[in-house]
PDB file of N, CA and C in Angstrom:
ATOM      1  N   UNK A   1      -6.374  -7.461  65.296  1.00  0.00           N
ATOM      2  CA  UNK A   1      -7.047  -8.201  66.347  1.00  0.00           C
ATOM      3  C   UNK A   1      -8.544  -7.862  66.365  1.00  0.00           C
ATOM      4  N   UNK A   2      -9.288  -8.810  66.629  1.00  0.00           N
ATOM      5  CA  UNK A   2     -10.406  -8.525  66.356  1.00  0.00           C
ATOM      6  C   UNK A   2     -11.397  -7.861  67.960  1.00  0.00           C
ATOM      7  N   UNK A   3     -12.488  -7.251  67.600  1.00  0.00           N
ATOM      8  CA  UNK A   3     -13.319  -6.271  68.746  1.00  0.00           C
ATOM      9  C   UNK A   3     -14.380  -6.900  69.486  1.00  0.00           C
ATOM     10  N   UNK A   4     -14.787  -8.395  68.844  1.00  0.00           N
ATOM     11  CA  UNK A   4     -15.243  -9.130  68.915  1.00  0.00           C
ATOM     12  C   UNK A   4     -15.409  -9.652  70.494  1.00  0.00           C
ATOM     13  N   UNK A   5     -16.404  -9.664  71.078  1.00  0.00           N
ATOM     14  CA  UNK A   5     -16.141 -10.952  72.823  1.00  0.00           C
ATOM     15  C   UNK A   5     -17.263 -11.312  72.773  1.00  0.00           C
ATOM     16  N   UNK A   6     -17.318 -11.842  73.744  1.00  0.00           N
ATOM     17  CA  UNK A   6     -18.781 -12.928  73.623  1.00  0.00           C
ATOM     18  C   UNK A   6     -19.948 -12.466  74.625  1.00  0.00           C
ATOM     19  N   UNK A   7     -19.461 -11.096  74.442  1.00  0.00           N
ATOM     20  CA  UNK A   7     -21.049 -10.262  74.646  1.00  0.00           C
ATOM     21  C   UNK A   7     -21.863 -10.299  72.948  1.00  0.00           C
ATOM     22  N   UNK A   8     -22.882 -10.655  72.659  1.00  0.00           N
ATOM     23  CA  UNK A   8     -23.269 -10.797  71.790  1.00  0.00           C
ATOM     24  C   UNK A   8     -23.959  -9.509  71.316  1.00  0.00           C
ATOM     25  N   UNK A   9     -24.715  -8.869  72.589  1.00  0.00           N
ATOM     26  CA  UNK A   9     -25.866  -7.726  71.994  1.00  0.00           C
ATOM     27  C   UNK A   9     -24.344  -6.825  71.830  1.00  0.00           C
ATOM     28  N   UNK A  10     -23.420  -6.472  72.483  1.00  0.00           N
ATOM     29  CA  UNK A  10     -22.120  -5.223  72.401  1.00  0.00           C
ATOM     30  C   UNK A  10     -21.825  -5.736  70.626  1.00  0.00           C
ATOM     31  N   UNK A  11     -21.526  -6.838  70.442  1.00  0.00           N
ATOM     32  CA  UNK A  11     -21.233  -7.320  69.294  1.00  0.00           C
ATOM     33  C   UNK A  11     -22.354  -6.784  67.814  1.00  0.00           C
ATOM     34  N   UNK A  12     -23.496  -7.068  68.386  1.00  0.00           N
ATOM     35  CA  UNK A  12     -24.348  -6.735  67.280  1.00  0.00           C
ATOM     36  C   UNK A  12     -24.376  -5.309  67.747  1.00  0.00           C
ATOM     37  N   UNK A  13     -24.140  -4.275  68.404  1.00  0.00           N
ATOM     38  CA  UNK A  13     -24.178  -2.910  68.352  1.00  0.00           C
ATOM     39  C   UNK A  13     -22.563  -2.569  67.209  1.00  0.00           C
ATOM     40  N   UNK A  14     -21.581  -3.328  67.822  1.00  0.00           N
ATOM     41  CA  UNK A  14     -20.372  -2.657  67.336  1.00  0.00           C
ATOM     42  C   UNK A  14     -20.637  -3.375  65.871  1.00  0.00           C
ATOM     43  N   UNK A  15     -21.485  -3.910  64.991  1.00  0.00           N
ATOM     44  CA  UNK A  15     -21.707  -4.527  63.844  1.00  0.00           C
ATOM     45  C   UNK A  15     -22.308  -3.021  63.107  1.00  0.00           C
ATOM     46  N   UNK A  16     -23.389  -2.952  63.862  1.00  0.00           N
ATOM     47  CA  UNK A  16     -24.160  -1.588  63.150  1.00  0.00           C
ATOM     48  C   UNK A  16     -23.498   0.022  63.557  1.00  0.00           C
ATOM     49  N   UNK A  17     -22.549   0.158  63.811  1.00  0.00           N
ATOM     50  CA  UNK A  17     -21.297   1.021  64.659  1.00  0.00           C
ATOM     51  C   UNK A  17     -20.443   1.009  63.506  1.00  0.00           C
ATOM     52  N   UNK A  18     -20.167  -0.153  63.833  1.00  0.00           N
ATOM     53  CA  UNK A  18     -18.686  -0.228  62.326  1.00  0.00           C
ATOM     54  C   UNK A  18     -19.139   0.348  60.752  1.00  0.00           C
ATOM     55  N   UNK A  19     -20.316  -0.969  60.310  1.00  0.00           N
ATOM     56  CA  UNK A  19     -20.366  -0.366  59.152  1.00  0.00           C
ATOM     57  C   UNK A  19     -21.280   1.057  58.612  1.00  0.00           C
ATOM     58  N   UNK A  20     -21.811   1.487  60.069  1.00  0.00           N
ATOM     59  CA  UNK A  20     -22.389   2.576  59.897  1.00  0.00           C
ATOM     60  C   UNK A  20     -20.551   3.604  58.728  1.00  0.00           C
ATOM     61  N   UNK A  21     -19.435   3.512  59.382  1.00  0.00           N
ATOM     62  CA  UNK A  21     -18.510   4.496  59.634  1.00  0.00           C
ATOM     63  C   UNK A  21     -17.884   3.808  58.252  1.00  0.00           C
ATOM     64  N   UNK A  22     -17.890   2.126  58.036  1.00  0.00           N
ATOM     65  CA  UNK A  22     -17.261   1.846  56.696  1.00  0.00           C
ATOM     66  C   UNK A  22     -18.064   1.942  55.388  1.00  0.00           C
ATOM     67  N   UNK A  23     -19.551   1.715  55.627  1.00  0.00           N
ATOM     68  CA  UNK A  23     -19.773   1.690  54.508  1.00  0.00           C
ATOM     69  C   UNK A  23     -20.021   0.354  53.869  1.00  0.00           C
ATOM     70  N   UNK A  24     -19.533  -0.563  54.781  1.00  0.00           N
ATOM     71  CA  UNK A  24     -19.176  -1.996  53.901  1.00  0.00           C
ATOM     72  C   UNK A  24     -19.590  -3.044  55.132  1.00  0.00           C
ATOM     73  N   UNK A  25     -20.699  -4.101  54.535  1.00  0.00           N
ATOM     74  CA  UNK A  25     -20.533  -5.260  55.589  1.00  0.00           C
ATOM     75  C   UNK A  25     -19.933  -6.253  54.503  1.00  0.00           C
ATOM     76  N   UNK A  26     -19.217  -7.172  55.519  1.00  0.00           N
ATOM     77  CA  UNK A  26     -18.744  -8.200  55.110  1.00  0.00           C
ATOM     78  C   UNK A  26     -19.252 -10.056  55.077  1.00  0.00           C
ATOM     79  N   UNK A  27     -19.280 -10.441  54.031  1.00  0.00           N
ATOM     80  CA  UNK A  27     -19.824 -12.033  53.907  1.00  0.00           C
ATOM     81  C   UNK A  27     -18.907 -12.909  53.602  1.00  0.00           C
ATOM     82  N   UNK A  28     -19.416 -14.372  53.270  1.00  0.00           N
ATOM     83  CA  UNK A  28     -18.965 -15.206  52.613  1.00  0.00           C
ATOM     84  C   UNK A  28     -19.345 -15.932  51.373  1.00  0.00           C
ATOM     85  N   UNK A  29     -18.854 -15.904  50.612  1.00  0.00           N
ATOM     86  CA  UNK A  29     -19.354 -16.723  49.255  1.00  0.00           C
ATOM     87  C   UNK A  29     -19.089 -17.479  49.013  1.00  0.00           C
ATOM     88  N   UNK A  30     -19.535 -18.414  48.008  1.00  0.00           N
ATOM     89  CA  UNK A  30     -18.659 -19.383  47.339  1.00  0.00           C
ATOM     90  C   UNK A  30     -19.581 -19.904  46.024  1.00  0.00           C
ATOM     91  N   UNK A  31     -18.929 -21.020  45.336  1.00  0.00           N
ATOM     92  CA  UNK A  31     -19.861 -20.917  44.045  1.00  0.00           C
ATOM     93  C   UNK A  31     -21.375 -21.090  44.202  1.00  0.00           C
ATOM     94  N   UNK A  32     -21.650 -21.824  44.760  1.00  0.00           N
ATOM     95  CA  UNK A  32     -23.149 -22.480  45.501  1.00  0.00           C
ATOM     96  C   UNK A  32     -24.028 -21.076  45.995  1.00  0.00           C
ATOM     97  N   UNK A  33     -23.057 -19.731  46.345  1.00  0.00           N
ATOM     98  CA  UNK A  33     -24.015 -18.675  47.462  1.00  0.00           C
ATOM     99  C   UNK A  33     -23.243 -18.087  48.221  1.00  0.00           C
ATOM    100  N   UNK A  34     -24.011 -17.566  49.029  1.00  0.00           N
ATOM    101  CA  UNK A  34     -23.710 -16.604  50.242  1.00  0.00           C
ATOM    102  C   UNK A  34     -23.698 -17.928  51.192  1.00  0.00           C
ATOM    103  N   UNK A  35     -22.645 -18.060  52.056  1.00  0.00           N
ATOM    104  CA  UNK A  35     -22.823 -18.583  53.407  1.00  0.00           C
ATOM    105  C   UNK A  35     -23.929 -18.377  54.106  1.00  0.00           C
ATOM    106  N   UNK A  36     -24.694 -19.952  54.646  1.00  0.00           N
ATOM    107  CA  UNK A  36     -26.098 -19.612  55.249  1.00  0.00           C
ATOM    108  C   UNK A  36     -26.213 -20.776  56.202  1.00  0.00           C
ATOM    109  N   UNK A  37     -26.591 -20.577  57.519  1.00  0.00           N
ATOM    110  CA  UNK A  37     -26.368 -22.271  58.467  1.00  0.00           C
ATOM    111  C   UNK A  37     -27.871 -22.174  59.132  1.00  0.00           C
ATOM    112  N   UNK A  38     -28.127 -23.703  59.753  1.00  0.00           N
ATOM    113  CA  UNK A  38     -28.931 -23.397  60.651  1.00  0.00           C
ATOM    114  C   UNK A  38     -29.306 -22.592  61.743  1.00  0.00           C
ATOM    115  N   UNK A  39     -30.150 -22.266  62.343  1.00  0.00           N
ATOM    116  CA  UNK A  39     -29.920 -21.515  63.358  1.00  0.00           C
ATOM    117  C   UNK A  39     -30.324 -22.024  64.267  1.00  0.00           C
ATOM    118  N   UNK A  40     -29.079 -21.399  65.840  1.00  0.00           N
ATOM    119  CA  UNK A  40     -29.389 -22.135  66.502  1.00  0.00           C
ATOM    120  C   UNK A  40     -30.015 -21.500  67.558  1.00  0.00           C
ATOM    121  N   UNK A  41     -30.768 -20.681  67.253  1.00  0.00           N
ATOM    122  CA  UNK A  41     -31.588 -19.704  68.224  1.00  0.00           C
ATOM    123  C   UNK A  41     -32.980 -20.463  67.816  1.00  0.00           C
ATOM    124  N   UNK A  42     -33.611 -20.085  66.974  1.00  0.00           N
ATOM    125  CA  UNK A  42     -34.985 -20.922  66.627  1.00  0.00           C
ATOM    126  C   UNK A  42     -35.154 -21.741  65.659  1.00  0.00           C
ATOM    127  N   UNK A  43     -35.603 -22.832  65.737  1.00  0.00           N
ATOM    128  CA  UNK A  43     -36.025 -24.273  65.113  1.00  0.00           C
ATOM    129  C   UNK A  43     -36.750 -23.957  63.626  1.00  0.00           C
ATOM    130  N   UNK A  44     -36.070 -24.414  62.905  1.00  0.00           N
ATOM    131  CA  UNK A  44     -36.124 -24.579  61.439  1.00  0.00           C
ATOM    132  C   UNK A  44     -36.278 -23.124  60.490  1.00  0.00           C
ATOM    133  N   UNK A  45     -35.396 -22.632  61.094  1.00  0.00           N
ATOM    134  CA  UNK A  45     -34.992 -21.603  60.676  1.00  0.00           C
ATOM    135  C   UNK A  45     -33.361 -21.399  60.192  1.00  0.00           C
ATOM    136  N   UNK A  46     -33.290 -20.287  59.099  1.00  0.00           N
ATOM    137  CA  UNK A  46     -31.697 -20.692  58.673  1.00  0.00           C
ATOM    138  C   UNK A  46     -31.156 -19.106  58.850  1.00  0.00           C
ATOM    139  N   UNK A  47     -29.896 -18.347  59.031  1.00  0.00           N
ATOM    140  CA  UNK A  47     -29.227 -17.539  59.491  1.00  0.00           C
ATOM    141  C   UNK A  47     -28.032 -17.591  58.465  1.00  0.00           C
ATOM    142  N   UNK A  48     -27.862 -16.244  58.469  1.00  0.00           N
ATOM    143  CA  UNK A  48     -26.920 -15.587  57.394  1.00  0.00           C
ATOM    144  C   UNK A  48     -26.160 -14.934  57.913  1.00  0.00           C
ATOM    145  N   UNK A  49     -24.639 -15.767  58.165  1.00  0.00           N
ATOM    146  CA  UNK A  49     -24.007 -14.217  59.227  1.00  0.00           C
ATOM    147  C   UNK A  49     -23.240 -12.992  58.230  1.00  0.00           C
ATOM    148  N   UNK A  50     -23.153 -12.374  58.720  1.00  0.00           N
ATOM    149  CA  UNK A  50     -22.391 -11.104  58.300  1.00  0.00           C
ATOM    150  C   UNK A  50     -21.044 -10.403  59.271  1.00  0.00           C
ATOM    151  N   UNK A  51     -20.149  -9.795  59.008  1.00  0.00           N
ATOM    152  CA  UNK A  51     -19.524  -9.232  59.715  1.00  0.00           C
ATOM    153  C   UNK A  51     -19.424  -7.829  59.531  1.00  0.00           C
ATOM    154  N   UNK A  52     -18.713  -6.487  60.825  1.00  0.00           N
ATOM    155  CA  UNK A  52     -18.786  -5.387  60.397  1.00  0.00           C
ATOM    156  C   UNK A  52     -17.031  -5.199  59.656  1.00  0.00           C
ATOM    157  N   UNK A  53     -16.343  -6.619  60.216  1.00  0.00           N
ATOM    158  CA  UNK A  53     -14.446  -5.864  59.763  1.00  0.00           C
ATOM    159  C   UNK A  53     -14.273  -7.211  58.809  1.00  0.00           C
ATOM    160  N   UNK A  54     -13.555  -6.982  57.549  1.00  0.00           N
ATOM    161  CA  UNK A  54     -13.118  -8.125  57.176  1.00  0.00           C
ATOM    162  C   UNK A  54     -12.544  -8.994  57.825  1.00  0.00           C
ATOM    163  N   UNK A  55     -11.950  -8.892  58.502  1.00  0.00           N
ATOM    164  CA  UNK A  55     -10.665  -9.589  59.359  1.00  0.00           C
ATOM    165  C   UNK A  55     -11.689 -10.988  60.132  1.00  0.00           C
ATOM    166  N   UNK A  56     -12.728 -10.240  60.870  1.00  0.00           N
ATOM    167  CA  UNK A  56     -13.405 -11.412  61.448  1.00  0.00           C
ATOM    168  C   UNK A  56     -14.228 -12.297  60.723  1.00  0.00           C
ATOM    169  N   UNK A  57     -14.743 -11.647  59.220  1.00  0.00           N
ATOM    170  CA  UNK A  57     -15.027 -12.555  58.059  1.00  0.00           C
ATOM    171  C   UNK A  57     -13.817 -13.519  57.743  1.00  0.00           C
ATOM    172  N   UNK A  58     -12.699 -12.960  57.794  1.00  0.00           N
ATOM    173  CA  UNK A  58     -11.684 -13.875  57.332  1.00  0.00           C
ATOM    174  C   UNK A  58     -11.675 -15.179  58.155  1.00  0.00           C
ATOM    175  N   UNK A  59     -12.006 -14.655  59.849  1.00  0.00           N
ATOM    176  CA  UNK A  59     -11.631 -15.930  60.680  1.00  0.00           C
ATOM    177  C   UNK A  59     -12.002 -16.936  60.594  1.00  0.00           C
ATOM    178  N   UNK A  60     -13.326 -16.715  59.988  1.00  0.00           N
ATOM    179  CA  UNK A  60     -14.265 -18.068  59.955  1.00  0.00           C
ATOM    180  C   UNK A  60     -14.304 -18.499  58.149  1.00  0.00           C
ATOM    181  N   UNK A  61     -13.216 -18.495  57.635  1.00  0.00           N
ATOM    182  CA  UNK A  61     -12.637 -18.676  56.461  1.00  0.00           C
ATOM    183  C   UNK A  61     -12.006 -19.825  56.464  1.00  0.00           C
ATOM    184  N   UNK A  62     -12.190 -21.032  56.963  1.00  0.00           N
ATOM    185  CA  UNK A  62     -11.240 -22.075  57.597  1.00  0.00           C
ATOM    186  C   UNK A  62     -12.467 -23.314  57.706  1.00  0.00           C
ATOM    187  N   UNK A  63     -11.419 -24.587  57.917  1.00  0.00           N
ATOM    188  CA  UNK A  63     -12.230 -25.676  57.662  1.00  0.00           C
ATOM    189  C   UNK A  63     -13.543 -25.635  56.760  1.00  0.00           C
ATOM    190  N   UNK A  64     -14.693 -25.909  57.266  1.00  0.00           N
ATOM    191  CA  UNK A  64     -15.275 -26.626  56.292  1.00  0.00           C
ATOM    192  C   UNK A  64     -16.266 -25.224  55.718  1.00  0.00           C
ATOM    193  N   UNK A  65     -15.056 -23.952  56.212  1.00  0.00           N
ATOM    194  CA  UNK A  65     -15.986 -22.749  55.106  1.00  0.00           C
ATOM    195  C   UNK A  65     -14.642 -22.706  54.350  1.00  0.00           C
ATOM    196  N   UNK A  66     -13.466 -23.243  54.562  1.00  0.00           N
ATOM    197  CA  UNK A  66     -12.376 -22.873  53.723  1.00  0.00           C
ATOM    198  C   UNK A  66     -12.654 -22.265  51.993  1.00  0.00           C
ATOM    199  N   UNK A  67     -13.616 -23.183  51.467  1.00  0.00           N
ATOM    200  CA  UNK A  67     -14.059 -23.186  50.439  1.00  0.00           C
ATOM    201  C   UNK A  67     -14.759 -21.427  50.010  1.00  0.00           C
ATOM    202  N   UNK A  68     -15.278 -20.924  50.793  1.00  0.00           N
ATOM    203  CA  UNK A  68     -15.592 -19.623  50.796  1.00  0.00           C
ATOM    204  C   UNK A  68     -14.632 -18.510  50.535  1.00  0.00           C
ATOM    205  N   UNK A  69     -15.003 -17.584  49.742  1.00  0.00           N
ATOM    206  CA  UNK A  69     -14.633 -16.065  49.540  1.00  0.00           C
ATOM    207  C   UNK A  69     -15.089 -14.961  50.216  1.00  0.00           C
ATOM    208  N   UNK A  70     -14.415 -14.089  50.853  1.00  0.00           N
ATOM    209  CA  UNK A  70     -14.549 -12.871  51.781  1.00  0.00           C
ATOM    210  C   UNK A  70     -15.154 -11.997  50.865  1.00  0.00           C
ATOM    211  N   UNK A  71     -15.922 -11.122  51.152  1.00  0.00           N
ATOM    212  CA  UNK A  71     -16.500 -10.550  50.166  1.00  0.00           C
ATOM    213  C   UNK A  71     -17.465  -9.554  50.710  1.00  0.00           C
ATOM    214  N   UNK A  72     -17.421  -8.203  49.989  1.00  0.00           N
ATOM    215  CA  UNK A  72     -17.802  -6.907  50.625  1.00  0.00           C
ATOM    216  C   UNK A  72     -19.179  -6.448  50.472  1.00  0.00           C
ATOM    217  N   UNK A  73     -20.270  -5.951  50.593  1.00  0.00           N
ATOM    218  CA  UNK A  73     -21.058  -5.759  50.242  1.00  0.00           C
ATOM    219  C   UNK A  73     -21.428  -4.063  50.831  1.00  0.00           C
ATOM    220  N   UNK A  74     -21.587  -3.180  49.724  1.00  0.00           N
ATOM    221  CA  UNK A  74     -21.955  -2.294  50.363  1.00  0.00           C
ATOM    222  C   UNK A  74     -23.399  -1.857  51.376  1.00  0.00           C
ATOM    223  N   UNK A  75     -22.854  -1.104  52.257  1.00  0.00           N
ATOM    224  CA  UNK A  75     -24.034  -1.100  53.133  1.00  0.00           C
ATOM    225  C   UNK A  75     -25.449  -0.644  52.663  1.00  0.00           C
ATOM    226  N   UNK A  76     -25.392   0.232  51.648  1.00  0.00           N
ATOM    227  CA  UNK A  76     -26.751   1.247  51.424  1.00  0.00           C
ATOM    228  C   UNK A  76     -27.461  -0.301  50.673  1.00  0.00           C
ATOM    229  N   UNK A  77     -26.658  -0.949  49.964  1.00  0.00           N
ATOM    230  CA  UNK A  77     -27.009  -1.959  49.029  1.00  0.00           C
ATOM    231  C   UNK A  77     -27.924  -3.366  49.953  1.00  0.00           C
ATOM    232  N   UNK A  78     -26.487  -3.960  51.098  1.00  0.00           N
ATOM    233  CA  UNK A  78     -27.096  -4.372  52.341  1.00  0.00           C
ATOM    234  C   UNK A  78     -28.846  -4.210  53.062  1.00  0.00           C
ATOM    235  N   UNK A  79     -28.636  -2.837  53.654  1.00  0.00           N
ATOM    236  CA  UNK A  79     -29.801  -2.124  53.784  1.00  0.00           C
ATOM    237  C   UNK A  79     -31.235  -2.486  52.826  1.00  0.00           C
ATOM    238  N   UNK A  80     -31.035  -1.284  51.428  1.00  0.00           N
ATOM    239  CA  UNK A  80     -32.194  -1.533  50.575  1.00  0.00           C
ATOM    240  C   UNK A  80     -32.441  -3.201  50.027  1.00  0.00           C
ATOM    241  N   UNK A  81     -31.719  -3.570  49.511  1.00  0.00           N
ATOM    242  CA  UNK A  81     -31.901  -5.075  49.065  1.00  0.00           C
ATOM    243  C   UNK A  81     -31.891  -6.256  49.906  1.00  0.00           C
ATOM    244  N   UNK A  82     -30.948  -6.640  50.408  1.00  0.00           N
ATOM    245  CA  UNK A  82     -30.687  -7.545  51.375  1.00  0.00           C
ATOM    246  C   UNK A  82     -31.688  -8.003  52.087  1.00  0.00           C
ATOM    247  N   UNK A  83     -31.980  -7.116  52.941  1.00  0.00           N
ATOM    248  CA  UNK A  83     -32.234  -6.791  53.834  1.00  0.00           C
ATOM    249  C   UNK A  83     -33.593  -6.893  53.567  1.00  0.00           C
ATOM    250  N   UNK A  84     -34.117  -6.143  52.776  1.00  0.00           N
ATOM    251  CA  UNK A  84     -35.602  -6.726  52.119  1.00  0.00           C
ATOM    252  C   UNK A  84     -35.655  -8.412  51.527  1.00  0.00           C
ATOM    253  N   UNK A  85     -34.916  -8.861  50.950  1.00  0.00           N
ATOM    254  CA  UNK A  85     -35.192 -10.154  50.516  1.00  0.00           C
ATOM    255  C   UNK A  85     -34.790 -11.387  51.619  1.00  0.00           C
ATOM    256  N   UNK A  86     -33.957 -10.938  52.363  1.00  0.00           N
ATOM    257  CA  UNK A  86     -33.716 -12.063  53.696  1.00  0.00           C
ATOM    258  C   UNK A  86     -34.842 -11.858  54.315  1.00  0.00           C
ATOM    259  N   UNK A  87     -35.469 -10.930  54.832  1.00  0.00           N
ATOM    260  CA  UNK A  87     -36.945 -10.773  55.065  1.00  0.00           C
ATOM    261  C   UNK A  87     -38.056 -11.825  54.709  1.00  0.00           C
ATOM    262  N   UNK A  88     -38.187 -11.621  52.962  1.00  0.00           N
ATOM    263  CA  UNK A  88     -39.187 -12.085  52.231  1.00  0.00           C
ATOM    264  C   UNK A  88     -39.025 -13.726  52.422  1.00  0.00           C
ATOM    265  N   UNK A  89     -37.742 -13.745  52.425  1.00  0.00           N
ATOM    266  CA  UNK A  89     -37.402 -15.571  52.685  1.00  0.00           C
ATOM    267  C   UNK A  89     -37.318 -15.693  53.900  1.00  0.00           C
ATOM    268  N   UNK A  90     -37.374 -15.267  54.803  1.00  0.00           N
ATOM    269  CA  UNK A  90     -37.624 -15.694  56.259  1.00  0.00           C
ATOM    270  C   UNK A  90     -35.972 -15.612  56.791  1.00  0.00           C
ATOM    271  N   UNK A  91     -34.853 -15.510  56.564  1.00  0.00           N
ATOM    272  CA  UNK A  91     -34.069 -15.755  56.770  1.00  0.00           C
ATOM    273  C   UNK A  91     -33.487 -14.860  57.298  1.00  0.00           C
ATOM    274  N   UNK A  92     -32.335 -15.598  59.080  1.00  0.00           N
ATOM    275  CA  UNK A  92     -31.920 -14.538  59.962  1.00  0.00           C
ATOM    276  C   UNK A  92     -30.623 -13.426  59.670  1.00  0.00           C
ATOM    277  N   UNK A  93     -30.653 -12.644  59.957  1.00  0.00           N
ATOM    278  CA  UNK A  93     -29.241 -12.596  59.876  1.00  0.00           C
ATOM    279  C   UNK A  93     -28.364 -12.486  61.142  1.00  0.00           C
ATOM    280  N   UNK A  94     -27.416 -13.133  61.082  1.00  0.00           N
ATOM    281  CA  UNK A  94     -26.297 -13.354  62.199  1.00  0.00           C
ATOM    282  C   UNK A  94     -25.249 -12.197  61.940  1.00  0.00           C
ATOM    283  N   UNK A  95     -25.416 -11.521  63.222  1.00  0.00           N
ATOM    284  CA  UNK A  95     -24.295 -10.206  62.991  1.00  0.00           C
ATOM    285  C   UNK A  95     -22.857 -10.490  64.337  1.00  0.00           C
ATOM    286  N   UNK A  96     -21.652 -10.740  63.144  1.00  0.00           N
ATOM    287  CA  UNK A  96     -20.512 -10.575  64.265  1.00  0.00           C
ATOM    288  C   UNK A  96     -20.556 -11.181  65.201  1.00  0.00           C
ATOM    289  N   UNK A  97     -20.377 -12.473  63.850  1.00  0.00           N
ATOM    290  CA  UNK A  97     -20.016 -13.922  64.864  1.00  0.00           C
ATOM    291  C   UNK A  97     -18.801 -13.964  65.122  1.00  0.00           C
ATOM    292  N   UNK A  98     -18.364 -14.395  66.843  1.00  0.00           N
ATOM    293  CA  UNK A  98     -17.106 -14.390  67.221  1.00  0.00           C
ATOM    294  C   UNK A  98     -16.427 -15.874  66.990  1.00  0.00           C
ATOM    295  N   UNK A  99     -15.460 -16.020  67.733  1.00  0.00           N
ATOM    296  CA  UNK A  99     -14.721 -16.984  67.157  1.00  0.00           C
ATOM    297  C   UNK A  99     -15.466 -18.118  67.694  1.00  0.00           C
ATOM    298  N   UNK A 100     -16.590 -18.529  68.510  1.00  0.00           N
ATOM    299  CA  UNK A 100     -17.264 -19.608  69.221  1.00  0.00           C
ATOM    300  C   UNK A 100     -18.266 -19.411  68.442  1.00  0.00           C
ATOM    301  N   UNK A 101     -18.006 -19.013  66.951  1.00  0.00           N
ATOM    302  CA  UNK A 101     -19.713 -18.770  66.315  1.00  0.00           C
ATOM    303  C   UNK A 101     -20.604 -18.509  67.083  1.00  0.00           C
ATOM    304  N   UNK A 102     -20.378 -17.493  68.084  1.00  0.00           N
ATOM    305  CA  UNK A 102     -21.539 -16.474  68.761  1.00  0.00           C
ATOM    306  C   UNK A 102     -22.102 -15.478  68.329  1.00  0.00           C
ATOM    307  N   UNK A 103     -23.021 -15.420  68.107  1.00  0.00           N
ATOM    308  CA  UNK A 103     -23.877 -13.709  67.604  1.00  0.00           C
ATOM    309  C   UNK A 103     -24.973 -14.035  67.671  1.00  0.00           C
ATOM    310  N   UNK A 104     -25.738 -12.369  67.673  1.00  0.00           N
ATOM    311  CA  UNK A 104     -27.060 -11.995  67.538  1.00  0.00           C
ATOM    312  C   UNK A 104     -27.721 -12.916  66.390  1.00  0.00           C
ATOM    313  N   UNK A 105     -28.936 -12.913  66.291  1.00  0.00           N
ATOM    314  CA  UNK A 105     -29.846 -13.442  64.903  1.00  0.00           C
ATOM    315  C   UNK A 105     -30.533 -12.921  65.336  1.00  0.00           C
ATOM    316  N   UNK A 106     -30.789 -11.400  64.175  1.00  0.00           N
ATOM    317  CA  UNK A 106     -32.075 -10.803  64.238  1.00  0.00           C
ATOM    318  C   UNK A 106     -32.931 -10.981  62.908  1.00  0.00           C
ATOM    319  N   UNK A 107     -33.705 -10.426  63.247  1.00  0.00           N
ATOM    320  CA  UNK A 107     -34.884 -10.048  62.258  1.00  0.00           C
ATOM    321  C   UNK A 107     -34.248  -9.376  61.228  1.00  0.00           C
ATOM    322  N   UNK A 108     -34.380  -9.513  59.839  1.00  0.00           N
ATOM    323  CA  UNK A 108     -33.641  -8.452  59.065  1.00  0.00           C
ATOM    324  C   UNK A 108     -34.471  -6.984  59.110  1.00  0.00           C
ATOM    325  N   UNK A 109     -35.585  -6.985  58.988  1.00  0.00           N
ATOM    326  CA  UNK A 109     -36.309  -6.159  59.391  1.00  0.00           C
ATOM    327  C   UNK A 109     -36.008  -5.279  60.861  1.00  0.00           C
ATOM    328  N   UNK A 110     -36.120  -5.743  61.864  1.00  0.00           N
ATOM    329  CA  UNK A 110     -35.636  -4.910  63.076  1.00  0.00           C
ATOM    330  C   UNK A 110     -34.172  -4.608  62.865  1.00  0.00           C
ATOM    331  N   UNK A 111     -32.771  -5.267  62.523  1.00  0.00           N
ATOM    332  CA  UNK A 111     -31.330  -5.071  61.884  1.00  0.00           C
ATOM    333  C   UNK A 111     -31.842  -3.204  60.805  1.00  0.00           C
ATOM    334  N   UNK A 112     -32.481  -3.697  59.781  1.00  0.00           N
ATOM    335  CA  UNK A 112     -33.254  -2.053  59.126  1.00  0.00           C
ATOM    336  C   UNK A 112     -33.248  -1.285  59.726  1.00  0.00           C
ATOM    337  N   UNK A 113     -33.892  -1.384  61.338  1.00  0.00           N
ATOM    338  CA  UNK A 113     -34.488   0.010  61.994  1.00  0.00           C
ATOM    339  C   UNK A 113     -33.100   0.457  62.359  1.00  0.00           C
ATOM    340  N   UNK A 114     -32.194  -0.873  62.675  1.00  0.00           N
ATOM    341  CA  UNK A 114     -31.370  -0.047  64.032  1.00  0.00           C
ATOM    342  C   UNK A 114     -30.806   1.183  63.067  1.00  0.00           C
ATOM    343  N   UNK A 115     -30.783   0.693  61.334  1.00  0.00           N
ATOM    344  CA  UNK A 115     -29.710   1.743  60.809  1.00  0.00           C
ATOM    345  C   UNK A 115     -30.627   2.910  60.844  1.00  0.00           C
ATOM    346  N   UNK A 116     -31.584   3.054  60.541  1.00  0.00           N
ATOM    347  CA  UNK A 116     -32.603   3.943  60.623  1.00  0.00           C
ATOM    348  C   UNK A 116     -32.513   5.181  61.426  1.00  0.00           C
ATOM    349  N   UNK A 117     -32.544   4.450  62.840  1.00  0.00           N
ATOM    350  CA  UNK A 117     -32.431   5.075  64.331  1.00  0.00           C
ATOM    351  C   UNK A 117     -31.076   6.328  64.839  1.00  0.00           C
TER     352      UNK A 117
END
């Protein structure tokens, strides 16, 4: 069952909580990429969600992401790379979207500090 509610900031804490302890955030792929949508926090901007448990990657594995693969990414990797190049492209990342596709979209840059901190 997932830890997930539609407190969003508890959500993006228990995101950087979890994989602090796994080691592993979780995405979506498919042949085309990484899963990436508009965002609907600020205007013409695009968002990359991530999860901290597979399970809630899995949820949103359905309809028209059916096509997508669950897929692990280690965190240190996350962190140094990622995290720098979602940056460089402007792009958000969405942490521990619940089942109403609710979540944070931060800065990948400020997402950096929290691990930092």
């Amino acid at each position: 069952m997932s830890n997930l509610t539609s407190d969003i900031q508890a959500n993006l804490e228990l995101f950087v909580a979890d994989t602090k302890q796994t080691n592993l955030v979780w995405g979506l792929r498919n042949e085309e990429g990484w899963l990436s949508c508009d965002s609907t926090e600020f205007e013409n901007s695009e968002v990359m969600p991530f999860w901290s448990a597979k399970e809630d990657a899995q949820a949103h594995n359905v309809e028209e992401w059916a096509d997508f693969e669950v897929l692990e990414i280690p965190l240190d990797i996350f962190v140094e790379d990622w995290l720098l190049t979602l940056s460089e492209d402007g792009v958000l990342v969405g942490t521990n979207w619940n089942a109403q596709l609710e979540g944070k979209e931060v800065e990948p840059a400020e997402l950096a500090k929290m691990y930092l901190g």
